[in-house]
N, C-alpha and C. Protein backbone atom coordinates (compact mmCIF):
# COMPACT_ATOMS: atom_id res chain seq x y z
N UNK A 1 53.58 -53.48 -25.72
CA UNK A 1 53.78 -52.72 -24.50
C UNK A 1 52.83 -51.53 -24.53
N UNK A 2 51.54 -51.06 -23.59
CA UNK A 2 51.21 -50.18 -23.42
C UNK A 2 51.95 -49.25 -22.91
N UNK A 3 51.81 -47.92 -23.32
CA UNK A 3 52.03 -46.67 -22.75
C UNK A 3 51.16 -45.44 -22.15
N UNK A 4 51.63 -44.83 -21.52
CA UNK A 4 50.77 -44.07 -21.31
C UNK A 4 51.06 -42.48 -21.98
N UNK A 5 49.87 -42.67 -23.12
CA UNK A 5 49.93 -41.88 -24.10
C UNK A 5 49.00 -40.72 -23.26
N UNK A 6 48.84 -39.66 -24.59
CA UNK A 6 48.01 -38.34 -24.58
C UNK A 6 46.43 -39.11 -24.01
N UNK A 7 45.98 -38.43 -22.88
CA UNK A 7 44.71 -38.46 -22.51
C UNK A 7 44.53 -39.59 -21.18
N UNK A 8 45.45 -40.11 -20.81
CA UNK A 8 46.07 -41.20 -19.72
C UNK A 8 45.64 -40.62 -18.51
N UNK A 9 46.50 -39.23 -18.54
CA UNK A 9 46.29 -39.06 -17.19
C UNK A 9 45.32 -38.41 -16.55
N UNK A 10 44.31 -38.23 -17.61
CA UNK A 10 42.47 -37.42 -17.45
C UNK A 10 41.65 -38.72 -17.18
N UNK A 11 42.54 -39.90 -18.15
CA UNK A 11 41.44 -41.29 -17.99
C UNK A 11 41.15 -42.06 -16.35
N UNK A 12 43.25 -41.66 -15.83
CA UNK A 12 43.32 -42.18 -14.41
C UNK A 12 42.77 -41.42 -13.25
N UNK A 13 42.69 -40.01 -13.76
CA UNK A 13 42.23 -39.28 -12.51
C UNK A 13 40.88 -39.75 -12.78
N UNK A 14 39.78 -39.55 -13.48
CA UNK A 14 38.40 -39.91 -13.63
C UNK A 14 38.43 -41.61 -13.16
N UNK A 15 38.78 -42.39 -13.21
CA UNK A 15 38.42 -43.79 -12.74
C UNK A 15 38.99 -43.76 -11.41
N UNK A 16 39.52 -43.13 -10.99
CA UNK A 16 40.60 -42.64 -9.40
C UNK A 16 38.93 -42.39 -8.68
N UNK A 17 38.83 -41.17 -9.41
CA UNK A 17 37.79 -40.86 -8.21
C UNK A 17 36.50 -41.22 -7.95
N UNK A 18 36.06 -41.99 -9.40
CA UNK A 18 34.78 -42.74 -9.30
C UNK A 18 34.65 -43.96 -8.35
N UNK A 19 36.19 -44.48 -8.43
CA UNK A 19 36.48 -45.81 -7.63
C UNK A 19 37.14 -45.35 -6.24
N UNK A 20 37.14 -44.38 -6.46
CA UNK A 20 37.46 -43.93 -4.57
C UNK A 20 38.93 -44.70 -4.34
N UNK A 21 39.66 -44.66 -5.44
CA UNK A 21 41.19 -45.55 -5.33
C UNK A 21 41.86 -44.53 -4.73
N UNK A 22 42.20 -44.76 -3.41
CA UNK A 22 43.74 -44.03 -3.31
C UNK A 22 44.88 -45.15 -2.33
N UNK A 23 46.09 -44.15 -2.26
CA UNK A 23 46.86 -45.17 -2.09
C UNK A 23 47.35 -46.09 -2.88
N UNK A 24 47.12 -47.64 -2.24
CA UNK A 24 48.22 -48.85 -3.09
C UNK A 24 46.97 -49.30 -4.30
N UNK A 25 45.53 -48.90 -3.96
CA UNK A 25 45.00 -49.14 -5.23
C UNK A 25 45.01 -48.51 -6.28
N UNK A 26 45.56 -46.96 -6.14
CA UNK A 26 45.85 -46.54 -7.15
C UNK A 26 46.81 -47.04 -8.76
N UNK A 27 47.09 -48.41 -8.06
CA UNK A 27 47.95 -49.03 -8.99
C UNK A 27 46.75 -49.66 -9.72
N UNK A 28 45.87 -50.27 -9.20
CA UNK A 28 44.94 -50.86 -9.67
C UNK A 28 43.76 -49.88 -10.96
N UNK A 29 44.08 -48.67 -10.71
CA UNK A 29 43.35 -48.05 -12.02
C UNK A 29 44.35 -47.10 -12.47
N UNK A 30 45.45 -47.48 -12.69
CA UNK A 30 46.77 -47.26 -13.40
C UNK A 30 46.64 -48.24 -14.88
N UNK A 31 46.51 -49.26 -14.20
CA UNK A 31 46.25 -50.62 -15.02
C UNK A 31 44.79 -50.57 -15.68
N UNK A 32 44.07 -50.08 -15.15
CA UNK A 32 42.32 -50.09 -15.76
C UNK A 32 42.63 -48.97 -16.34
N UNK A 33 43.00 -47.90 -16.91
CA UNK A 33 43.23 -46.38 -17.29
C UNK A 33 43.75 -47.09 -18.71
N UNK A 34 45.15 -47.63 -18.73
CA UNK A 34 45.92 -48.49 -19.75
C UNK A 34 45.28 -49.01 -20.58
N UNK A 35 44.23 -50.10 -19.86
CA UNK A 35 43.92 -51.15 -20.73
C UNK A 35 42.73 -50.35 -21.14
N UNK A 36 41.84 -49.22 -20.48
CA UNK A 36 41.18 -48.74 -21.01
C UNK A 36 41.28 -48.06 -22.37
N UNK A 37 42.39 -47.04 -21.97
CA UNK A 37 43.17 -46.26 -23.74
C UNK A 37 43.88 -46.76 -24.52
N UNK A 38 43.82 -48.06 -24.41
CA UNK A 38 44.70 -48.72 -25.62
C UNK A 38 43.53 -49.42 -26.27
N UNK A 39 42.14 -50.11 -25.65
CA UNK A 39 41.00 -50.52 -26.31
C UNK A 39 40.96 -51.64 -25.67
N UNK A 40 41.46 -52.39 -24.69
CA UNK A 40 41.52 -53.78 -23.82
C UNK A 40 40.00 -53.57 -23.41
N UNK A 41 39.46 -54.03 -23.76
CA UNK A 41 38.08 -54.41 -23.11
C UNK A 41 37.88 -55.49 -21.90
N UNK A 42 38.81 -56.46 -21.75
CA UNK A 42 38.62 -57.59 -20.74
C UNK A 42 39.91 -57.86 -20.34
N UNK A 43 40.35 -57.60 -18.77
CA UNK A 43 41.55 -57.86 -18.18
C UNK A 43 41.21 -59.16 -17.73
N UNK A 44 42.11 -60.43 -17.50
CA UNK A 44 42.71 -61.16 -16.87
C UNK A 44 43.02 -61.41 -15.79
N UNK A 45 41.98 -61.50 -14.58
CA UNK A 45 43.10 -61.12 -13.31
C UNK A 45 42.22 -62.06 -11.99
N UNK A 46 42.85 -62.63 -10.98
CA UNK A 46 42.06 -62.95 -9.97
C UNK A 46 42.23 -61.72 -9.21
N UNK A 47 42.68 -60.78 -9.27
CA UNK A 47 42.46 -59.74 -8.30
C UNK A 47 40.99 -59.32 -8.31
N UNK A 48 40.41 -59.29 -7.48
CA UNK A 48 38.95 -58.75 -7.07
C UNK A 48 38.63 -56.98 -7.05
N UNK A 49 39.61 -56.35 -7.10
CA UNK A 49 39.59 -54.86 -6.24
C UNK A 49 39.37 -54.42 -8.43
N UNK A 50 39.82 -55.52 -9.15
CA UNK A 50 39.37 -54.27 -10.63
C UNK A 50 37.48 -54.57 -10.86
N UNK A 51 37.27 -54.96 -9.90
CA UNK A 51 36.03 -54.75 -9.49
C UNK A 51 35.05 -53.17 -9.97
N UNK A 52 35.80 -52.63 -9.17
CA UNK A 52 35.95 -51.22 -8.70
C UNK A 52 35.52 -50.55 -9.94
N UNK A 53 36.00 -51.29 -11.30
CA UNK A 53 35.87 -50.24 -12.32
C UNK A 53 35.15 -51.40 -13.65
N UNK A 54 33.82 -50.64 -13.27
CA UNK A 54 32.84 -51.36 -14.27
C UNK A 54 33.00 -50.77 -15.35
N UNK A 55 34.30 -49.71 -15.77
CA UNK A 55 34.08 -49.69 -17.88
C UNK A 55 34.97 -50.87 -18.18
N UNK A 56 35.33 -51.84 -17.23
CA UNK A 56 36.82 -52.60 -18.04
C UNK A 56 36.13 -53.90 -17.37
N UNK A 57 36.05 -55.02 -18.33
CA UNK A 57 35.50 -56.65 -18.04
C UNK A 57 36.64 -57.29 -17.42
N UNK A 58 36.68 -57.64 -16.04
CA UNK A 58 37.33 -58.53 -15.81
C UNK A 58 37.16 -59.97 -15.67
N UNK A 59 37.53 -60.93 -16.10
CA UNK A 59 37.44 -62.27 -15.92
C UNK A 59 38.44 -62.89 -15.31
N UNK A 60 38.34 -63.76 -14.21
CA UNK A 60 38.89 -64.53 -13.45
C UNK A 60 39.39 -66.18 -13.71
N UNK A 61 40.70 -66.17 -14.65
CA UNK A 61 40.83 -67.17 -15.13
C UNK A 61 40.76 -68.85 -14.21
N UNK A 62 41.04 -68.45 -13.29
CA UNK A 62 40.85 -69.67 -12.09
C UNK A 62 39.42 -69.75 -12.05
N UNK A 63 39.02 -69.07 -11.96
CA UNK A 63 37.05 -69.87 -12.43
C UNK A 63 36.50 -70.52 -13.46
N UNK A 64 36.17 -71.45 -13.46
CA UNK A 64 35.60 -72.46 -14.57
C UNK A 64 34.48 -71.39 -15.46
């Protein structure tokens, strides 16, 4: 289980505003912030919008 430890919420505001997330995407670099400070290098996701944040690899498992 990630948490959101010491330095979380400097990681989410900085990927917030580079990615111009506000609103319901703000969930979306909630999750990129996480996987960022825990060391996740490559999320999992067909969502398109973690796009947005080129420090975190996303791969799209429904693509060959």
């Amino acid at each position: 289980v990630l948490g959101e430890d010491a330095g979380y919420f400097e990681r989410l505001s900085a990927l917030a505003v580079r990615a111009g997330a506000i609103g319901p995407r703000i969930h979306d670099a909630r999750v990129a912030a996480l996987c960022l400070l825990h060391g996740v290098s490559e999320l999992w996701s067909a969502d398109r919008d973690f796009g947005r944040f080129p420090e975190l690899t996303v791969r799209n498992p429904l693509i060959a």
